[in-house]
PDB file of N, CA and C in Angstrom:
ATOM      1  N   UNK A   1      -0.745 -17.932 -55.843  1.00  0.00           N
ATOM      2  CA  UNK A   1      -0.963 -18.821 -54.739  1.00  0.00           C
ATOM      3  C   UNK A   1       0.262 -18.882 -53.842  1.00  0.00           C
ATOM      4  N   UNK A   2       1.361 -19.174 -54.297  1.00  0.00           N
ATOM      5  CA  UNK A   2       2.491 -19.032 -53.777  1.00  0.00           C
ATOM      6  C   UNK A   2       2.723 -17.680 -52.751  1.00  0.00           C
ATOM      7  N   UNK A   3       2.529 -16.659 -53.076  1.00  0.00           N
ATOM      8  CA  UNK A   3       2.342 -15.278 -52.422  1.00  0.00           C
ATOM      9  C   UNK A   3       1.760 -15.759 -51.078  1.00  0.00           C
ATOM     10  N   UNK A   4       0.575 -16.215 -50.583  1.00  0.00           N
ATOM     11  CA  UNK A   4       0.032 -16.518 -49.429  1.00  0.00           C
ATOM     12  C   UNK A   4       0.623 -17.664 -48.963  1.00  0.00           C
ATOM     13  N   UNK A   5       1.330 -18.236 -49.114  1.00  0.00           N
ATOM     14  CA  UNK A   5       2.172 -19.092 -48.306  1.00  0.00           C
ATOM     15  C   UNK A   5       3.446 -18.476 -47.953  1.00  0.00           C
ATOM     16  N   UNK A   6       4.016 -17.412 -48.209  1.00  0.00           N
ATOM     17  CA  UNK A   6       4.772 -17.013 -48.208  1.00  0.00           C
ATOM     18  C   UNK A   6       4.605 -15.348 -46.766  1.00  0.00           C
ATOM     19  N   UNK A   7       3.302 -15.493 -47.069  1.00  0.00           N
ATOM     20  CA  UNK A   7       2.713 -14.347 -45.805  1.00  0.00           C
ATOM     21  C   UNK A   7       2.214 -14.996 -44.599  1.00  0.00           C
ATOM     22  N   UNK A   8       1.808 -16.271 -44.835  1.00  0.00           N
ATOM     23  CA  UNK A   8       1.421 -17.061 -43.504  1.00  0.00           C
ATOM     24  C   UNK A   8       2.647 -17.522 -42.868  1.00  0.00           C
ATOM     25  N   UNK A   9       4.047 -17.337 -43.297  1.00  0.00           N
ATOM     26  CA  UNK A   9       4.967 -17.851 -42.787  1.00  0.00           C
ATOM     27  C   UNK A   9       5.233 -16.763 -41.401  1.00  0.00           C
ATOM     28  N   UNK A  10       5.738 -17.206 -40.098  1.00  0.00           N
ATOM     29  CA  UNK A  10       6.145 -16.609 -39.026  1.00  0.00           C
ATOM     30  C   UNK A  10       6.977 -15.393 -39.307  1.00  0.00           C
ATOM     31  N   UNK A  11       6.777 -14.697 -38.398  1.00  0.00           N
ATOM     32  CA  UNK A  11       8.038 -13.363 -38.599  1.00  0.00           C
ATOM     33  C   UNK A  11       8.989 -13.622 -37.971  1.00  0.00           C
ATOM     34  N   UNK A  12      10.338 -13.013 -38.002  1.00  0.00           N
ATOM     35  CA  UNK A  12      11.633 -13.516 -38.042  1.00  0.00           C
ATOM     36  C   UNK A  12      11.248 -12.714 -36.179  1.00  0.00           C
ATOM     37  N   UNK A  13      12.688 -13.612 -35.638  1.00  0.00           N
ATOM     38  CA  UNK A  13      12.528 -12.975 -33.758  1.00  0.00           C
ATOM     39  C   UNK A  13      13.168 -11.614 -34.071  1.00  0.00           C
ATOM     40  N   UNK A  14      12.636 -11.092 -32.892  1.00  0.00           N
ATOM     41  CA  UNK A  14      12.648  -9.608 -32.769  1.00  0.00           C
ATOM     42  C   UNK A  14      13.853  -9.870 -31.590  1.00  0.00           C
ATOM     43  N   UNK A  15      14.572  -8.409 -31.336  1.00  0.00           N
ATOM     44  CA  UNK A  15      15.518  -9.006 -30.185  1.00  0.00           C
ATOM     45  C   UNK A  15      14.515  -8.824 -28.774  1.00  0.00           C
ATOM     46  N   UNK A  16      14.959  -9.495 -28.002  1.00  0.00           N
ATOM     47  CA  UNK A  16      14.521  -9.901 -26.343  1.00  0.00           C
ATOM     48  C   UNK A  16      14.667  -8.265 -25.951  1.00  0.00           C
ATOM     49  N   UNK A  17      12.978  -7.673 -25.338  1.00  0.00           N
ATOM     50  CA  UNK A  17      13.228  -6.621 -24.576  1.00  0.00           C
ATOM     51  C   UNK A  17      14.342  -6.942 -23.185  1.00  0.00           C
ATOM     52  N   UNK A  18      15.129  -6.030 -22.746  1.00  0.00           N
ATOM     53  CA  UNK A  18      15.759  -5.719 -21.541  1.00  0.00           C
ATOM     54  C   UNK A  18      15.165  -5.782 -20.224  1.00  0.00           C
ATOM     55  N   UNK A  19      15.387  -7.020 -19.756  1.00  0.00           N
ATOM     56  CA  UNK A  19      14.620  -7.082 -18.479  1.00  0.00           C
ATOM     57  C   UNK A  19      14.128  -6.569 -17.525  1.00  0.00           C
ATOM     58  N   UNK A  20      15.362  -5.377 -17.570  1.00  0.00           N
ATOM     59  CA  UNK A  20      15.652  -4.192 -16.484  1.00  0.00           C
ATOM     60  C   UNK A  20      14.242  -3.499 -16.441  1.00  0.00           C
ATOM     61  N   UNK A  21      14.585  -3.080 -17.900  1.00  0.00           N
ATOM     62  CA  UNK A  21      13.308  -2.182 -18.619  1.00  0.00           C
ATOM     63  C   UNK A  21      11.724  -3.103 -18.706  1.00  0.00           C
ATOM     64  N   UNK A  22      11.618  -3.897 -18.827  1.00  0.00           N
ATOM     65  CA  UNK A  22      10.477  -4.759 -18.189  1.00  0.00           C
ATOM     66  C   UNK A  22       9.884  -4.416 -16.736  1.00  0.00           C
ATOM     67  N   UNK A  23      10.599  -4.103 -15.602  1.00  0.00           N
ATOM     68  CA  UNK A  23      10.173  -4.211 -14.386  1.00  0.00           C
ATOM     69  C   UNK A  23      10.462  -2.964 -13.832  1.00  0.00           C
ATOM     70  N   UNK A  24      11.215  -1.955 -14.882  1.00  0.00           N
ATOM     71  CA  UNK A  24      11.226  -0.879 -13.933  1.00  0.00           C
ATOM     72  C   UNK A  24       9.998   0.513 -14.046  1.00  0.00           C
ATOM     73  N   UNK A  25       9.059  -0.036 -14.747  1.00  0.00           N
ATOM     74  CA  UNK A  25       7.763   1.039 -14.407  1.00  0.00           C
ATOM     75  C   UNK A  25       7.236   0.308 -12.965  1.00  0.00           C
ATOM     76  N   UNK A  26       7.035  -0.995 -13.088  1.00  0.00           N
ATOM     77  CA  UNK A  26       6.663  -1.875 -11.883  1.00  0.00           C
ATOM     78  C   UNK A  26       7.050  -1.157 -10.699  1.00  0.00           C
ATOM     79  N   UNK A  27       8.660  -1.104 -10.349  1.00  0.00           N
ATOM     80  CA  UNK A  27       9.280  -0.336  -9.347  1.00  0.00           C
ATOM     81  C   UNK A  27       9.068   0.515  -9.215  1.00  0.00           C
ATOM     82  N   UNK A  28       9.231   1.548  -9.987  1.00  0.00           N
ATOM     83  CA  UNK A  28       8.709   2.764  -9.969  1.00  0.00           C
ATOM     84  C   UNK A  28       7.856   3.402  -9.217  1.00  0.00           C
ATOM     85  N   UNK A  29       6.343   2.379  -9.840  1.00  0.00           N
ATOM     86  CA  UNK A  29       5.154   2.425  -8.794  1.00  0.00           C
ATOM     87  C   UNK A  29       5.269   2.016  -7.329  1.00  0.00           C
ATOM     88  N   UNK A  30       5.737   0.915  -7.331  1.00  0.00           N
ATOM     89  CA  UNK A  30       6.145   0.815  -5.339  1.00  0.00           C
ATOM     90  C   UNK A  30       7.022   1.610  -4.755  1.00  0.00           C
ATOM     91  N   UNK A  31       7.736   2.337  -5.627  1.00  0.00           N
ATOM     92  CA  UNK A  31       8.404   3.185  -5.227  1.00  0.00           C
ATOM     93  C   UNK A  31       7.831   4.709  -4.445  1.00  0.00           C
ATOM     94  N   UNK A  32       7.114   4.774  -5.399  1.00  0.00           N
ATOM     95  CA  UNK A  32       5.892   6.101  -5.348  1.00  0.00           C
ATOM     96  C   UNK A  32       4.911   5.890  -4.418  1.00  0.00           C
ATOM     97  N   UNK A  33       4.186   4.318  -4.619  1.00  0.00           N
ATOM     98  CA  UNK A  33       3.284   3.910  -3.663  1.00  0.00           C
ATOM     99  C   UNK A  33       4.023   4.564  -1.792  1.00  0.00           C
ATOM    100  N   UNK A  34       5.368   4.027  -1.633  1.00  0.00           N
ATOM    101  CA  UNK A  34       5.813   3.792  -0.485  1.00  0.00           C
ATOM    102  C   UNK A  34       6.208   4.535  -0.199  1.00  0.00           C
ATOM    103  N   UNK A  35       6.773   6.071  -1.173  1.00  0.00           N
ATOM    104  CA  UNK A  35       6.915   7.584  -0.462  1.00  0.00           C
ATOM    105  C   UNK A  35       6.068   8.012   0.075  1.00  0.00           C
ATOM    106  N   UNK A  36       4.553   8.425  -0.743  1.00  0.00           N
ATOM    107  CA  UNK A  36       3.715   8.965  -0.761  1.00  0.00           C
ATOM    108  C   UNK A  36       2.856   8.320  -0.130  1.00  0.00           C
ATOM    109  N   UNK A  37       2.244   7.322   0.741  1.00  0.00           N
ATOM    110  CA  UNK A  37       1.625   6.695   1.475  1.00  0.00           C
ATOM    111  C   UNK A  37       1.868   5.845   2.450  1.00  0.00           C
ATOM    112  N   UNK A  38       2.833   5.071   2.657  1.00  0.00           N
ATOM    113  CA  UNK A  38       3.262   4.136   3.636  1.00  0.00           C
ATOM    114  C   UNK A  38       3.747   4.827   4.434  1.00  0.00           C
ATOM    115  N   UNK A  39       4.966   5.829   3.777  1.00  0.00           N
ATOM    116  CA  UNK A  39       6.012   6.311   4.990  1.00  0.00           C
ATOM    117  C   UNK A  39       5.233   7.508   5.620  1.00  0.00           C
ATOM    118  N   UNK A  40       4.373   8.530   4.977  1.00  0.00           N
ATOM    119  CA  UNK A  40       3.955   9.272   5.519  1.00  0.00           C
ATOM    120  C   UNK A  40       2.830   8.552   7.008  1.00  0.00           C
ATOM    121  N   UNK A  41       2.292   7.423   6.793  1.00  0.00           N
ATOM    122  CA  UNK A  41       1.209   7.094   7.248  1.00  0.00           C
ATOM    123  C   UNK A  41       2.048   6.526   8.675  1.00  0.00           C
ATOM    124  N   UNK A  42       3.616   6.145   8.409  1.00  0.00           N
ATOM    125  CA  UNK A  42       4.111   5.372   9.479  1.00  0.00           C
ATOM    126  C   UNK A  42       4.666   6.785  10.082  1.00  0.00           C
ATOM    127  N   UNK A  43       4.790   7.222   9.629  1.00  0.00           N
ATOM    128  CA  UNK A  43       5.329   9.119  10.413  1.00  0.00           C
ATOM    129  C   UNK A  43       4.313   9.293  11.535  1.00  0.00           C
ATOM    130  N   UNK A  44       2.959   9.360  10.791  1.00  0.00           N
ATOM    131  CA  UNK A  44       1.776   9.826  11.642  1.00  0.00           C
ATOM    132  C   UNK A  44       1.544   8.948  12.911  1.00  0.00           C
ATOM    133  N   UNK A  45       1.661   7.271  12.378  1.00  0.00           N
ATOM    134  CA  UNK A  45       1.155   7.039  13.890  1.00  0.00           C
ATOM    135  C   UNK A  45       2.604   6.879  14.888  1.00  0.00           C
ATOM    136  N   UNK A  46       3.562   6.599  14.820  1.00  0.00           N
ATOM    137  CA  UNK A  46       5.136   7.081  15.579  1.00  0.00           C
ATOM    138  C   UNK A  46       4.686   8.902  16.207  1.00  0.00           C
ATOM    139  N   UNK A  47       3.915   9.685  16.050  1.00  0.00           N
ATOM    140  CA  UNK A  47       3.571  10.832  16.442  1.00  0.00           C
ATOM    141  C   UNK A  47       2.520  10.612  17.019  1.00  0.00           C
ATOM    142  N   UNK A  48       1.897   9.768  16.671  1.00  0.00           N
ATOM    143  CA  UNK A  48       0.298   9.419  17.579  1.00  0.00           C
ATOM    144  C   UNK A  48       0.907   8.710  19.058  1.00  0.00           C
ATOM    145  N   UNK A  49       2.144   7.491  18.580  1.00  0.00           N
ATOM    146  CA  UNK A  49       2.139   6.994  19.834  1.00  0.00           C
ATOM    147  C   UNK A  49       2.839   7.772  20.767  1.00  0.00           C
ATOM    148  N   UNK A  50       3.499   9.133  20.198  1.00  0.00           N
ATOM    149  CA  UNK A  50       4.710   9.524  21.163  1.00  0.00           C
ATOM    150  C   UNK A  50       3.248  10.300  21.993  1.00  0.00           C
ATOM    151  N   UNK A  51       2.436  10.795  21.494  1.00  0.00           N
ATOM    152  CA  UNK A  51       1.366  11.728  22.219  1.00  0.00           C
ATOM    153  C   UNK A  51       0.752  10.937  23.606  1.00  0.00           C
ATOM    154  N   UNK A  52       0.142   9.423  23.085  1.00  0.00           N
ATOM    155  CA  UNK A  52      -0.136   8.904  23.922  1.00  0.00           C
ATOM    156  C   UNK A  52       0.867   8.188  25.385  1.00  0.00           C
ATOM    157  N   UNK A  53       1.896   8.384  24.728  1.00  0.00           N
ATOM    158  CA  UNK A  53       3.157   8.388  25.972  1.00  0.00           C
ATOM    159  C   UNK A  53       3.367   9.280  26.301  1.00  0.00           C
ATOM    160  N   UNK A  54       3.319  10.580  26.309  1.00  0.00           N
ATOM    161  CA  UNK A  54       3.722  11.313  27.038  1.00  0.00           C
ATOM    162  C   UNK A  54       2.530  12.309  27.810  1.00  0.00           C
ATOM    163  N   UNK A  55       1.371  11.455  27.874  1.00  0.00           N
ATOM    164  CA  UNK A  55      -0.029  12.003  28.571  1.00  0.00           C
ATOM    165  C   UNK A  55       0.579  11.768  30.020  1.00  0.00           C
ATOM    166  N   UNK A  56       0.421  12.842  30.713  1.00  0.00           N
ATOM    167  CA  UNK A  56       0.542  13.212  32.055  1.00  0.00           C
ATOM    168  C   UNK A  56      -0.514  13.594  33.224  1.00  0.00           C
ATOM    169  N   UNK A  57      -1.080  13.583  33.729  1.00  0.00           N
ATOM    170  CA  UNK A  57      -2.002  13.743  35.458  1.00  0.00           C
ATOM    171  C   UNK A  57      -2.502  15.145  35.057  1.00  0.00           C
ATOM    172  N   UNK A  58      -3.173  15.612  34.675  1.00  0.00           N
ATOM    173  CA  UNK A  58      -4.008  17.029  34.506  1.00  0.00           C
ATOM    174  C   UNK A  58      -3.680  17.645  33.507  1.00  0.00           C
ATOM    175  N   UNK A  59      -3.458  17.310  32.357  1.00  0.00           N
ATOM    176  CA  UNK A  59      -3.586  17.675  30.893  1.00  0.00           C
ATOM    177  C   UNK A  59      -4.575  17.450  30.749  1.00  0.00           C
ATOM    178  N   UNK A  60      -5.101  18.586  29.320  1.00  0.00           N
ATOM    179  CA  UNK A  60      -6.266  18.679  29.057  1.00  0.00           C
ATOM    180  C   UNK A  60      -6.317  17.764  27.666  1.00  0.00           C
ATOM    181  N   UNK A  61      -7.455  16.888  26.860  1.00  0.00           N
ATOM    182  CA  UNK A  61      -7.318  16.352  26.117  1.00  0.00           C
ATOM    183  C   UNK A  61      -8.961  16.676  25.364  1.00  0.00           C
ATOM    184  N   UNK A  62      -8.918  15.889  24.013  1.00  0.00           N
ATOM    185  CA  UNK A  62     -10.133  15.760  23.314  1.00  0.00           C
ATOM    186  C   UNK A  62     -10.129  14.491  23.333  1.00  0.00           C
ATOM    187  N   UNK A  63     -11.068  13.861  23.032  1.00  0.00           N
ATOM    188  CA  UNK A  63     -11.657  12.314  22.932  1.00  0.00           C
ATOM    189  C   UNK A  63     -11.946  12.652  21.207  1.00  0.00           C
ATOM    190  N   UNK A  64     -12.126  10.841  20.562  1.00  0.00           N
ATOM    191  CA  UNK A  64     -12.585  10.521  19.148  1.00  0.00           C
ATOM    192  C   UNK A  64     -13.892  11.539  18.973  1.00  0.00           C
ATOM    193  N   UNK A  65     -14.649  11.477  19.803  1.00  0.00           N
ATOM    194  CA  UNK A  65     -15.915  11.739  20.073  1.00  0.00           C
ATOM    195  C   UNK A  65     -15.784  12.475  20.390  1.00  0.00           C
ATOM    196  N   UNK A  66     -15.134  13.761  20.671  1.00  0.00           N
ATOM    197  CA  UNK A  66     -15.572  15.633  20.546  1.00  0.00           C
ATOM    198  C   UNK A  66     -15.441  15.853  22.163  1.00  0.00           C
ATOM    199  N   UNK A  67     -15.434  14.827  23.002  1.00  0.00           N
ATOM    200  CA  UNK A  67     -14.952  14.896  24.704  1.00  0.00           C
ATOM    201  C   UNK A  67     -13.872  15.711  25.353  1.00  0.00           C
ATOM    202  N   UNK A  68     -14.514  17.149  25.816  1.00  0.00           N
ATOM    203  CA  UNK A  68     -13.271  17.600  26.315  1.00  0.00           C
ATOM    204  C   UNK A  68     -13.281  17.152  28.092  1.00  0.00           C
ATOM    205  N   UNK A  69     -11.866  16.852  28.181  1.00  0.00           N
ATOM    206  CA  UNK A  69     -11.840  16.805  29.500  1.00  0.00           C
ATOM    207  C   UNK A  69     -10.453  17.012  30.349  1.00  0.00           C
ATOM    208  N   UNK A  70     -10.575  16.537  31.281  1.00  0.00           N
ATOM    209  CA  UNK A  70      -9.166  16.742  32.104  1.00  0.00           C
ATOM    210  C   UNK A  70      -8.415  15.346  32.702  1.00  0.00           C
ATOM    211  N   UNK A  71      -7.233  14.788  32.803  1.00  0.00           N
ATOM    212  CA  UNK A  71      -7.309  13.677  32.796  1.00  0.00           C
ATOM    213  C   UNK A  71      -6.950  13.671  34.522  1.00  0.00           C
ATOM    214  N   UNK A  72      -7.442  12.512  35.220  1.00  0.00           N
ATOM    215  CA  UNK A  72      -6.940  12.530  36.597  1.00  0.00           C
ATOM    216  C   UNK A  72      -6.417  11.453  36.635  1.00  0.00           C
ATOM    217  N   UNK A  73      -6.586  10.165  36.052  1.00  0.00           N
ATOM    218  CA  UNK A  73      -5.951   9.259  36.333  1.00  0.00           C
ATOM    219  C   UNK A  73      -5.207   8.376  34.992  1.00  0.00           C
ATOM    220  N   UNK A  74      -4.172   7.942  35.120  1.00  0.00           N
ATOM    221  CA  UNK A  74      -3.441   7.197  33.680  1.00  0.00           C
ATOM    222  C   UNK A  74      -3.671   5.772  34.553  1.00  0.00           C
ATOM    223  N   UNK A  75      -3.764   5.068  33.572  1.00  0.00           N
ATOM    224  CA  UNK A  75      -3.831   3.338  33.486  1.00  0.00           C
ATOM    225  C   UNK A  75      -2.884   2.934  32.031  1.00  0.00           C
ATOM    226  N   UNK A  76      -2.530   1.823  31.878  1.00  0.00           N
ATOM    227  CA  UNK A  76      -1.934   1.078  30.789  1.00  0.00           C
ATOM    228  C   UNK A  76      -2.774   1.405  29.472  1.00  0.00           C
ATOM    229  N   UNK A  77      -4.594   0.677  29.497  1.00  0.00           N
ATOM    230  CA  UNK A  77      -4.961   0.796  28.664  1.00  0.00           C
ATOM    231  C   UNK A  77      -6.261   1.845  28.557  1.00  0.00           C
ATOM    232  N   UNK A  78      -5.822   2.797  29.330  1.00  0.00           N
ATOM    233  CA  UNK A  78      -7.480   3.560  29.254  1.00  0.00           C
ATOM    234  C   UNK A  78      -7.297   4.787  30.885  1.00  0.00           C
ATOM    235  N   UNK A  79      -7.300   6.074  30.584  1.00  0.00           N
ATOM    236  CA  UNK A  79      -7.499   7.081  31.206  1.00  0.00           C
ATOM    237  C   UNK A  79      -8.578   7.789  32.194  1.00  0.00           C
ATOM    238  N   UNK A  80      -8.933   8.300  33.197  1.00  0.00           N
ATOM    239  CA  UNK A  80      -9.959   8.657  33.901  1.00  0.00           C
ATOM    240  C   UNK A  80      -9.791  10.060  33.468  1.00  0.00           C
ATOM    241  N   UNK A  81     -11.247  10.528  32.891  1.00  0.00           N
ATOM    242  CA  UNK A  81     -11.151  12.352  32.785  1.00  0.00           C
ATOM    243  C   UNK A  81     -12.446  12.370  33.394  1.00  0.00           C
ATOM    244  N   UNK A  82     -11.813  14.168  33.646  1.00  0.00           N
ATOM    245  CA  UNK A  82     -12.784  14.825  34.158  1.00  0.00           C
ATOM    246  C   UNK A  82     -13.750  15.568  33.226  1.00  0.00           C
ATOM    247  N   UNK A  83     -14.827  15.234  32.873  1.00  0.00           N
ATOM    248  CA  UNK A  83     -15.521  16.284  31.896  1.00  0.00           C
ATOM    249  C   UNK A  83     -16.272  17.481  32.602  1.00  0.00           C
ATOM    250  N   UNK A  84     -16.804  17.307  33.471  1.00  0.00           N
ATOM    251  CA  UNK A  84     -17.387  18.323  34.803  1.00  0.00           C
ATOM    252  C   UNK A  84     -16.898  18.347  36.039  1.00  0.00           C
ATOM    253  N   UNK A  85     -17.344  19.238  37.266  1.00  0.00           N
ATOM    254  CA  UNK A  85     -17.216  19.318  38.094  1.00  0.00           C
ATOM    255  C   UNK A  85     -17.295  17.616  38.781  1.00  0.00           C
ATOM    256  N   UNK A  86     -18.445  17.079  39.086  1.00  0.00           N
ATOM    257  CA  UNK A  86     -18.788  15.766  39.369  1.00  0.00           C
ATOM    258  C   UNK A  86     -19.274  15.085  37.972  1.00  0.00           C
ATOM    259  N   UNK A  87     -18.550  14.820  37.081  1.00  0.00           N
ATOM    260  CA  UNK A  87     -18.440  14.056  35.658  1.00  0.00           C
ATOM    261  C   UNK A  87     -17.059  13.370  35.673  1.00  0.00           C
ATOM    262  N   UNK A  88     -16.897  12.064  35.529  1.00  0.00           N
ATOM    263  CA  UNK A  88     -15.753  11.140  35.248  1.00  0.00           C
ATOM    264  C   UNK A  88     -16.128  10.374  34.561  1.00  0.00           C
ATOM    265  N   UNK A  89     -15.578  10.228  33.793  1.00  0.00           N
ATOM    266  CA  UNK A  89     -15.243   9.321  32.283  1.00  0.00           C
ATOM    267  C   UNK A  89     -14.122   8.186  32.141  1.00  0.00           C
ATOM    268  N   UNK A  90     -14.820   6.565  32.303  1.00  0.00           N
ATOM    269  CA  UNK A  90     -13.361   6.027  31.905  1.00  0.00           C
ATOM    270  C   UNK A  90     -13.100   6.382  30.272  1.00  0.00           C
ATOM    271  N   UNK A  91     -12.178   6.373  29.542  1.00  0.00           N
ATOM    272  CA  UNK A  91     -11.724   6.313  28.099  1.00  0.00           C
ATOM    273  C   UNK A  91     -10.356   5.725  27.782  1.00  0.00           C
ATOM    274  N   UNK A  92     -10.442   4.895  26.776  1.00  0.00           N
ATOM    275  CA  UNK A  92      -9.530   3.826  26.501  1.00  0.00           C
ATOM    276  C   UNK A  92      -8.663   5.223  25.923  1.00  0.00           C
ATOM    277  N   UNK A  93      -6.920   4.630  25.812  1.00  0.00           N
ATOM    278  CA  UNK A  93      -5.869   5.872  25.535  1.00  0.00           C
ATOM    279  C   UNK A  93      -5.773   6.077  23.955  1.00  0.00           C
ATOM    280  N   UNK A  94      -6.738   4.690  23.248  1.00  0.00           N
ATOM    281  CA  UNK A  94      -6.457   5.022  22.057  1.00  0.00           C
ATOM    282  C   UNK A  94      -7.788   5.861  21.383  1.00  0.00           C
ATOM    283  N   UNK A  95      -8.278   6.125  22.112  1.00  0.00           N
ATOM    284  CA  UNK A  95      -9.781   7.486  21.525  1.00  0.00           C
ATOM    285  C   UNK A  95      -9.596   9.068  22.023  1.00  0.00           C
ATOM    286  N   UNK A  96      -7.985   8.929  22.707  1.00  0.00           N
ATOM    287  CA  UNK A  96      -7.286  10.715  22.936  1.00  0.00           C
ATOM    288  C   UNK A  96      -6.560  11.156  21.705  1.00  0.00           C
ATOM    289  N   UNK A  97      -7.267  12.147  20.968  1.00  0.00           N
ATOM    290  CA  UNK A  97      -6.583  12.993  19.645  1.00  0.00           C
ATOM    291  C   UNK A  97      -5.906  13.705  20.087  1.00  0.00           C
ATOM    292  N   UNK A  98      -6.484  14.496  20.634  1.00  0.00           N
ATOM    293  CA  UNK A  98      -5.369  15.749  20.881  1.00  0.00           C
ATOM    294  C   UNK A  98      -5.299  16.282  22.708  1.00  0.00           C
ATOM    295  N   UNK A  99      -4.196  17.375  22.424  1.00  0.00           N
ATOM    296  CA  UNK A  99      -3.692  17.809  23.797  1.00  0.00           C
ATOM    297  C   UNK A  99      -3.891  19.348  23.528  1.00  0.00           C
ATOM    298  N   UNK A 100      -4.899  19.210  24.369  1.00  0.00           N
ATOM    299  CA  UNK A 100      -5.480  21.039  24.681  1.00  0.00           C
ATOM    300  C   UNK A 100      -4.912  21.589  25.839  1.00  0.00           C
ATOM    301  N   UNK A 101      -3.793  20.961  26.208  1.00  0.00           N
ATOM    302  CA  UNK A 101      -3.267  21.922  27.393  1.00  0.00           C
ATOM    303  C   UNK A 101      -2.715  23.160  27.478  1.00  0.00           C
ATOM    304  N   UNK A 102      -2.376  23.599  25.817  1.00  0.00           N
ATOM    305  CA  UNK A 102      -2.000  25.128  25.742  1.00  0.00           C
ATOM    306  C   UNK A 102      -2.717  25.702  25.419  1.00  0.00           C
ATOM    307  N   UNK A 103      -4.261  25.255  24.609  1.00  0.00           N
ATOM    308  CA  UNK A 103      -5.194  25.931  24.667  1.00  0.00           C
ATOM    309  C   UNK A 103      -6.196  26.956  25.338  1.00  0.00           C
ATOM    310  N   UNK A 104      -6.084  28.097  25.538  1.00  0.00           N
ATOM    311  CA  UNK A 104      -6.759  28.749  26.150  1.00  0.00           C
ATOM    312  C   UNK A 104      -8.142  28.507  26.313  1.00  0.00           C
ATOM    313  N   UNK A 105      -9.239  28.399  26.691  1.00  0.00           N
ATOM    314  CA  UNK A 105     -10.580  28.103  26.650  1.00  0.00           C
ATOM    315  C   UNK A 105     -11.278  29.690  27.227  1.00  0.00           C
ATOM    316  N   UNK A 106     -12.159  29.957  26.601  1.00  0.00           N
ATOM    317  CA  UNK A 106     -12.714  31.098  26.693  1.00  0.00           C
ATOM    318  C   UNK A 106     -13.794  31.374  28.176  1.00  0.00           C
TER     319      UNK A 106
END
């Protein structure tokens, strides 16, 4: 009988894990998180906005929407293109992907 009172008793303290070592898989991960996704993602649009600043009076562009055109007029928030001969398009500056002005067109 004695034996089981003697096993229900608490176990002696273990020493205190290292705090450091507690939180540094934690870090780790935000660490990784913030190479591999944040900074790349803040790269991309700092390259998106330099594009949309430096749109100029008859560059050629694409729209979100597959729109090729020509631009004739800049505004603050939104561009005039030309998609045809007699075709004008207003389009806001943030639905211009790309710059087809070195693009050759067949």
């Amino acid at each position: 009988m004695m034996n089981y009172l003697l096993m229900a008793q608490p176990a002696a303290d273990g020493a205190q894990p290292n705090p450091i070592m507690t939180f540094l898989p934690m870090i780790l991960i935000i660490a990784v998180f913030y190479f591999f996704m944040i900074r790349p993602q803040m790269k991309k649009q700092k390259e998106v906005a330099a594009f949309r600043n430096s749109l100029q009076k008859g560059d050629k562009v694409v729209t979100t929407g597959g729109i090729y055109g020509k631009i004739l007029e800049l505004k603050d928030n939104y561009v005039l293109l030309q998609v045809d001969d007699n075709v004008k398009i207003r389009v806001d500056k943030s639905a211009l992907v790309r710059d087809m002005t070195d693009v050759q067109t067949k």
